[in-house]
C-alpha atoms as a PDB file:
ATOM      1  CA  UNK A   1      17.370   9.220  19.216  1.00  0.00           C
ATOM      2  CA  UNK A   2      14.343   8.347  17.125  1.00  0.00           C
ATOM      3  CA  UNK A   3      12.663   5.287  18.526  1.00  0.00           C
ATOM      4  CA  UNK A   4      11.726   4.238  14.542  1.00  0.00           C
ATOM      5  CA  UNK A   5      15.385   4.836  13.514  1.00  0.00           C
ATOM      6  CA  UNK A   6      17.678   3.613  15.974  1.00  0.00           C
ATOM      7  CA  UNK A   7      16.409   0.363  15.507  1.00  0.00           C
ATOM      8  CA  UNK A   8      17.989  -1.959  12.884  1.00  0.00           C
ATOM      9  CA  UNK A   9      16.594  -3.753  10.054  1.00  0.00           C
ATOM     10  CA  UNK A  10      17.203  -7.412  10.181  1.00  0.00           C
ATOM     11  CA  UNK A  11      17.778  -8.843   6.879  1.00  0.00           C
ATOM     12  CA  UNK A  12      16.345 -12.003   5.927  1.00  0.00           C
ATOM     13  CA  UNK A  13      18.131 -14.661   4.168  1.00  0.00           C
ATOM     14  CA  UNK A  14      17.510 -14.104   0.034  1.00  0.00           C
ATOM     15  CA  UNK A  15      17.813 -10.665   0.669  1.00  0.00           C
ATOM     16  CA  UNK A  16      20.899  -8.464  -0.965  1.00  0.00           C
ATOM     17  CA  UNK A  17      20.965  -4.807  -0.142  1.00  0.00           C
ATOM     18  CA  UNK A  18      22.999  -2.679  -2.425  1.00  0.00           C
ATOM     19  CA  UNK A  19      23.618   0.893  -1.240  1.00  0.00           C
ATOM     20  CA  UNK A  20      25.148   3.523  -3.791  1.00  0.00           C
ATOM     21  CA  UNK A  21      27.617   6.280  -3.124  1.00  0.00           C
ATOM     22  CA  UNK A  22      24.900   8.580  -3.982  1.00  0.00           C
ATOM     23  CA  UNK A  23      22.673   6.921  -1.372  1.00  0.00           C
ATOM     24  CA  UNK A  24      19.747   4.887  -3.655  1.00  0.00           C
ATOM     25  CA  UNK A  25      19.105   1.985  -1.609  1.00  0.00           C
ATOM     26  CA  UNK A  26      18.407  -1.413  -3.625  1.00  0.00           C
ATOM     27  CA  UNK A  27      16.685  -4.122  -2.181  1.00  0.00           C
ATOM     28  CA  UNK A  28      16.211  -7.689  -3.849  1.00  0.00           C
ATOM     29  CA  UNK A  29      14.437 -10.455  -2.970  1.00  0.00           C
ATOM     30  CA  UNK A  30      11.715 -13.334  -4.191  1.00  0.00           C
ATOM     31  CA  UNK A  31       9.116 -11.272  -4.549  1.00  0.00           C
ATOM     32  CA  UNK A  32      10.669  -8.099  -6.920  1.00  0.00           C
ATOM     33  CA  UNK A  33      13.376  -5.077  -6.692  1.00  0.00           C
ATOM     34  CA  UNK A  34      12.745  -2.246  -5.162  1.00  0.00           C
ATOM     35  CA  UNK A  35      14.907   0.925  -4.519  1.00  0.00           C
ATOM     36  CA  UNK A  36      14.818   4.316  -2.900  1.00  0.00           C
ATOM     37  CA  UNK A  37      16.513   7.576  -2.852  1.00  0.00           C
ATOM     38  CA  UNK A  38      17.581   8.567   0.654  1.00  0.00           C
ATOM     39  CA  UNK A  39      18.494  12.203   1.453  1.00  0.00           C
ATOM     40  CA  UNK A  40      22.210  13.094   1.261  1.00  0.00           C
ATOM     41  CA  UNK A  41      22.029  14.070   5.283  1.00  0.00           C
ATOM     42  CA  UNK A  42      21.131  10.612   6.440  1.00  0.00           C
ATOM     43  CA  UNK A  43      23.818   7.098   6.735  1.00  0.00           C
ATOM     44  CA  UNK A  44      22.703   3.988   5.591  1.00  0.00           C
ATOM     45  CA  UNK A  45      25.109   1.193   6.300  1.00  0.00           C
ATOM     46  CA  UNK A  46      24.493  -2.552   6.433  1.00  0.00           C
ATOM     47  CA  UNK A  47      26.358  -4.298   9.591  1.00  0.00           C
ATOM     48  CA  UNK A  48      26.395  -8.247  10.708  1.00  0.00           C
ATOM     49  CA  UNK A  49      23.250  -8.952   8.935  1.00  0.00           C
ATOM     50  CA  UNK A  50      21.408  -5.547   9.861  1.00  0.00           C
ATOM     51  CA  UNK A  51      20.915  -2.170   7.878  1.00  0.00           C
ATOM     52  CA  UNK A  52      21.904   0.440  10.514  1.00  0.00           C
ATOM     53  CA  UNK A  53      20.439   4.140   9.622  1.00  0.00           C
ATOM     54  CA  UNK A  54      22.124   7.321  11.394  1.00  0.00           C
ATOM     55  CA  UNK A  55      21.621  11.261  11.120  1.00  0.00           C
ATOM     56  CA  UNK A  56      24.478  13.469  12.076  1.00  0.00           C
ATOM     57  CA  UNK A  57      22.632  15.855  14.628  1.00  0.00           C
ATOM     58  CA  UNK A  58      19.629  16.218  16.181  1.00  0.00           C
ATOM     59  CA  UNK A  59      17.980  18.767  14.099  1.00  0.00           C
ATOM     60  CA  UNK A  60      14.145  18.564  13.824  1.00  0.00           C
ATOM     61  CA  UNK A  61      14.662  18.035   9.805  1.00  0.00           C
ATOM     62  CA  UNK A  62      17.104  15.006  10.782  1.00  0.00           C
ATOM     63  CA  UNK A  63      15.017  13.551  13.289  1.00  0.00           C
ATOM     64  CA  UNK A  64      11.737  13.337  11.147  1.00  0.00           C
ATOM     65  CA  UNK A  65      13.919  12.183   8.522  1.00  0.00           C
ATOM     66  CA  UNK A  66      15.758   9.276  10.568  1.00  0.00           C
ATOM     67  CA  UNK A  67      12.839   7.965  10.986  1.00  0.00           C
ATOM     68  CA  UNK A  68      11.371   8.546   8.006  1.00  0.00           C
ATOM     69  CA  UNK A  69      13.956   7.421   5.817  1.00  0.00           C
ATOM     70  CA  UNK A  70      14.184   3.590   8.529  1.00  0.00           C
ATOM     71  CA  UNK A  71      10.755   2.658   7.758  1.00  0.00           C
ATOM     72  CA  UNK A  72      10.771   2.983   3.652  1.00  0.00           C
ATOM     73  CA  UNK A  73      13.963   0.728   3.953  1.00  0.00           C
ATOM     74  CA  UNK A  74      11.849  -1.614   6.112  1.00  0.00           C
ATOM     75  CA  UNK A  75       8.809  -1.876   4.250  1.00  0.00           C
ATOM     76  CA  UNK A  76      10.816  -2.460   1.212  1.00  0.00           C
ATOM     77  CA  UNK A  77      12.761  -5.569   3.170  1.00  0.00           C
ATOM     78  CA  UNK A  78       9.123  -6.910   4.081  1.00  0.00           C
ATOM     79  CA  UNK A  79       7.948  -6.047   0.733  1.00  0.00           C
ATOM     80  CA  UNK A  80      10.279  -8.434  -1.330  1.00  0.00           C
ATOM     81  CA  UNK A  81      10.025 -11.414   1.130  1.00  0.00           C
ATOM     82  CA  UNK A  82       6.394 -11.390   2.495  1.00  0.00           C
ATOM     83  CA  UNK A  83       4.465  -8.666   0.067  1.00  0.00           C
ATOM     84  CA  UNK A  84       1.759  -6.795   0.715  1.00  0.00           C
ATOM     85  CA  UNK A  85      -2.323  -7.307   0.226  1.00  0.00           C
ATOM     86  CA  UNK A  86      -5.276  -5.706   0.061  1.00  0.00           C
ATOM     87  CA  UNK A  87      -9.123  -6.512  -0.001  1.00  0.00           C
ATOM     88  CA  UNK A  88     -11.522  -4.186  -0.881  1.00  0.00           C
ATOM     89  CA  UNK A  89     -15.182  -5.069  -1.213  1.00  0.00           C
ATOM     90  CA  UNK A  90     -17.900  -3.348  -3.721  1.00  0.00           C
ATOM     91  CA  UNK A  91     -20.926  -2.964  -1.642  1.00  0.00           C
ATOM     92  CA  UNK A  92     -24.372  -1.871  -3.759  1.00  0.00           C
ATOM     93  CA  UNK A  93     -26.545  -3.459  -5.603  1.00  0.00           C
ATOM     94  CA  UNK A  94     -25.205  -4.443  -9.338  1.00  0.00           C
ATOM     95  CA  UNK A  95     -22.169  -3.410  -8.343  1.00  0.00           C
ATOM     96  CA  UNK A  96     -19.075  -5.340 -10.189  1.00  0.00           C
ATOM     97  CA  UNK A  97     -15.843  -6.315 -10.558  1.00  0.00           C
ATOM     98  CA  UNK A  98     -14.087  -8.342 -13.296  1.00  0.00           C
ATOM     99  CA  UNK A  99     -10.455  -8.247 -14.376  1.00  0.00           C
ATOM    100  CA  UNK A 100      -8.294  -9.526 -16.985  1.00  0.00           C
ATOM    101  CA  UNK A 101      -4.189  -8.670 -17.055  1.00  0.00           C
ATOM    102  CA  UNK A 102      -3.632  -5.966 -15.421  1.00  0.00           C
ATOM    103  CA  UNK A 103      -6.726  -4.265 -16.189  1.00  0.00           C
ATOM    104  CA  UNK A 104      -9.823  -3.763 -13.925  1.00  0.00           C
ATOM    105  CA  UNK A 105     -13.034  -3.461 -15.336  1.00  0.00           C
ATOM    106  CA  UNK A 106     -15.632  -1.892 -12.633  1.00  0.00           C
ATOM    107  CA  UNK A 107     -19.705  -1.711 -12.619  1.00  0.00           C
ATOM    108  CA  UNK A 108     -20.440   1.080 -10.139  1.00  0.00           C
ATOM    109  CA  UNK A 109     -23.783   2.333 -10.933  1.00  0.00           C
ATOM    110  CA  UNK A 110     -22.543   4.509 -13.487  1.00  0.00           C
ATOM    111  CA  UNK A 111     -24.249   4.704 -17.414  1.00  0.00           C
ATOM    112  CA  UNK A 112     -20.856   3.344 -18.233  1.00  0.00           C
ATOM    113  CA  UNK A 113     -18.302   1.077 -16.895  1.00  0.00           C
ATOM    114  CA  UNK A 114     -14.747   2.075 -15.829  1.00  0.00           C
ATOM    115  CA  UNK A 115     -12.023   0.464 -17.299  1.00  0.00           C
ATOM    116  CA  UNK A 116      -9.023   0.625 -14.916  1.00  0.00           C
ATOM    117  CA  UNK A 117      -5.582   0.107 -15.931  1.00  0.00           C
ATOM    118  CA  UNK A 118      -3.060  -1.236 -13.043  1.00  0.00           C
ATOM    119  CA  UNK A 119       0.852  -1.026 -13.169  1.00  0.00           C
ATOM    120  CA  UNK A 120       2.480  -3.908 -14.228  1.00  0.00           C
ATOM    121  CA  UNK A 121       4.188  -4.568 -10.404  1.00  0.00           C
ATOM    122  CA  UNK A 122       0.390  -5.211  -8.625  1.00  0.00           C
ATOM    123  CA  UNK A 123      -1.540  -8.491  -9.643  1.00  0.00           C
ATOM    124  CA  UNK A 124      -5.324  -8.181  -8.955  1.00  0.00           C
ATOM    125  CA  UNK A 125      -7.820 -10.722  -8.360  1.00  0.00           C
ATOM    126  CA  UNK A 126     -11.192 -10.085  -8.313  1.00  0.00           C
ATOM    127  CA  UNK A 127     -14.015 -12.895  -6.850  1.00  0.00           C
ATOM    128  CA  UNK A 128     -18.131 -12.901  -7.125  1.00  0.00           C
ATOM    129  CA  UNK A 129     -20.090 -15.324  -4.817  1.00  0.00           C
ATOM    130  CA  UNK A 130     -23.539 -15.112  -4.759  1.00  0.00           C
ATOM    131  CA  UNK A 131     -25.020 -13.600  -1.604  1.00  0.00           C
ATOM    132  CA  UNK A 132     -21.528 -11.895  -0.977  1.00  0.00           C
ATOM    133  CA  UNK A 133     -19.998  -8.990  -2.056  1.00  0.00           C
ATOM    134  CA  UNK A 134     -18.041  -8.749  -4.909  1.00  0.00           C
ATOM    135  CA  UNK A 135     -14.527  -8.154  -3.863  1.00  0.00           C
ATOM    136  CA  UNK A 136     -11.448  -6.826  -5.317  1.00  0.00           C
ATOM    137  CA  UNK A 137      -7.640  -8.307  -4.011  1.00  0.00           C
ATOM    138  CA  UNK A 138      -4.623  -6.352  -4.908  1.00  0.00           C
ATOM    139  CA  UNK A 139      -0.851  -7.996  -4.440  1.00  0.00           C
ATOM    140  CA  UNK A 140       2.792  -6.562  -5.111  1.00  0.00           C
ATOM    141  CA  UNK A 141       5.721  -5.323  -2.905  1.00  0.00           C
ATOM    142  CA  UNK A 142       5.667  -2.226  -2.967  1.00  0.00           C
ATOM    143  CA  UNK A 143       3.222  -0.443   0.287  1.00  0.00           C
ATOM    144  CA  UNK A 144       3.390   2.744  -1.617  1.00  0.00           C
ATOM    145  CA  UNK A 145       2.130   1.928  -4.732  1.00  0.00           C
ATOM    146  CA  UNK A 146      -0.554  -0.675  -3.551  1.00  0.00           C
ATOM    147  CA  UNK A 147      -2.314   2.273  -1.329  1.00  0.00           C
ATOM    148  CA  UNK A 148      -1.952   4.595  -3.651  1.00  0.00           C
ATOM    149  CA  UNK A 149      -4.083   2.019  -6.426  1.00  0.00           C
ATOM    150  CA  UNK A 150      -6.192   1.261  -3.528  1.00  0.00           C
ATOM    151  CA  UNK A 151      -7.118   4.640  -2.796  1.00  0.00           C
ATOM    152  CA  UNK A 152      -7.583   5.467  -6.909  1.00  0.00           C
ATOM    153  CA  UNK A 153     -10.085   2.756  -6.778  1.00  0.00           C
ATOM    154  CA  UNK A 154     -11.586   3.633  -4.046  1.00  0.00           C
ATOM    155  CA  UNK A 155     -12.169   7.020  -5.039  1.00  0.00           C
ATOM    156  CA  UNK A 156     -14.349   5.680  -7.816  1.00  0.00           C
ATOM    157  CA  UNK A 157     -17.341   5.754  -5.807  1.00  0.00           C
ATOM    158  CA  UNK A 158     -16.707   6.256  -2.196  1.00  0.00           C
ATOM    159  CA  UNK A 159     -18.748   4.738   0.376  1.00  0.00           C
ATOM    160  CA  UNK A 160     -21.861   7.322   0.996  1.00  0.00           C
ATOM    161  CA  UNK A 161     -22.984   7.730   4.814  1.00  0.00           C
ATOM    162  CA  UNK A 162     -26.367   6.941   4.553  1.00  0.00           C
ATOM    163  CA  UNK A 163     -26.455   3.223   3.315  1.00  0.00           C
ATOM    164  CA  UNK A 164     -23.345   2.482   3.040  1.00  0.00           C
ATOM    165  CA  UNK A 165     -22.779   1.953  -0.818  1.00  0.00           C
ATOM    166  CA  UNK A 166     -19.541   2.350  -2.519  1.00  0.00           C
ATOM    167  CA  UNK A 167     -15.752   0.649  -2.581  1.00  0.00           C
ATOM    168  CA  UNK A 168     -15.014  -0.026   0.747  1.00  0.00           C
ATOM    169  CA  UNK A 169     -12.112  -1.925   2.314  1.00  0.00           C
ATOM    170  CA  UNK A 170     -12.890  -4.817   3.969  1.00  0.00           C
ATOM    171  CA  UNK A 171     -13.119  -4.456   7.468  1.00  0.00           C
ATOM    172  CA  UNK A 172     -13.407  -0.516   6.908  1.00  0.00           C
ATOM    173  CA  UNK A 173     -16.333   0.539   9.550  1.00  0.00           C
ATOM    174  CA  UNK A 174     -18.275   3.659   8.157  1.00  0.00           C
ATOM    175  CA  UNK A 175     -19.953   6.555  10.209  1.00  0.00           C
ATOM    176  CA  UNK A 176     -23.094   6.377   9.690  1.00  0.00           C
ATOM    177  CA  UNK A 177     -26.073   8.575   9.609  1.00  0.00           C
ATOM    178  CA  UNK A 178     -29.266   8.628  10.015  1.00  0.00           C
ATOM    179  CA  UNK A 179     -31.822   9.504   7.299  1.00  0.00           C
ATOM    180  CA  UNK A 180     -35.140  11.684   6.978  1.00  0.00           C
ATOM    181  CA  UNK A 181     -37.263   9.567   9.269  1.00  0.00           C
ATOM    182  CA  UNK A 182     -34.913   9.750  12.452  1.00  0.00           C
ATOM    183  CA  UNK A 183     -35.791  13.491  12.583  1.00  0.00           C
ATOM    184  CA  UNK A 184     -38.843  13.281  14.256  1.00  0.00           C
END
């Protein structure tokens, strides 16, 4: 059996687990709702406190999706209780960050600034301290949809090889290159 699926998924306590007869998996806790729609093939079952998650046979289709299909239910356990975070930093110079709501207003070197609307389940945070960065904190419980926003801004003005400028995430490391003079 899958390593990834065969094991269970402890539940924590505030956590209720609701599983359909047409196999949509709710999961609520402190921090939101979330659900998912698991394919018709695969069990889901919730036993002494643990979410259990079978395939019939040992197809290559049922394997990948054993596994698959474990660690969405997972992430949306740890997603409701703990949440998920993260940091990304805007490295250039004049290079900012501001947001009000839900929206995200970014300076990026551009003749005009982007104005970035966020979905109502991710809270952003943005902070400016002088001789630092400007950096840009994303929150919600859902791991999907905060790396997919993450990536969206990030593909505003990716981080160029050369000197490094652009939305990175922090503790990203870049490759690097090296520029005219290192030819010689």
């Amino acid at each position: 059996m899958s390593r990834i699926g065969k094991a269970p998924i402890a539940i924590p306590s505030g956590v209720t687990i609701n599983v359909s007869d047409k196999n949509l998996v709710t999961v609520k806790g402190p921090k939101g709702e979330l659900t998912q729609q698991v394919d018709s093939d695969i069990a889901v079952k919730e036993e002494d406190g643990n979410i259990i998650v079978s395939r019939p046979t040992e197809q290559k289709r049922h394997k990948s999706l054993h596994g698959l299909y474990r660690a969405l239910i997972n992430n949306m356990v740890v997603g409701v209780t703990e949440g998920y975070k993260t940091t990304q930093e805007l490295v250039g110079v004049g290079y900012r960050a501001t947001s009000t709501g839900n929206t995200l207003e970014l300076a990026l070197g551009f003749s005009h600034p982007i104005v970035f609307i966020l979905p109502k389940e991710i809270k952003v945070s943005t902070t400016s301290e002088k001789g630092k960065n400007p950096t840009i904190t994303l929150e919600s419980a859902d791991k999907q949809l905060i790396g997919q926003v993450a990536a969206k801004i990030r593909s505003f003005r990716k981080p160029e090889p050369y000197k490094g400028k652009g939305v990175k995430f922090v503790g990203e490391v870049l490759r690097r290159k090296a520029g005219k003079s290192a030819k010689k």
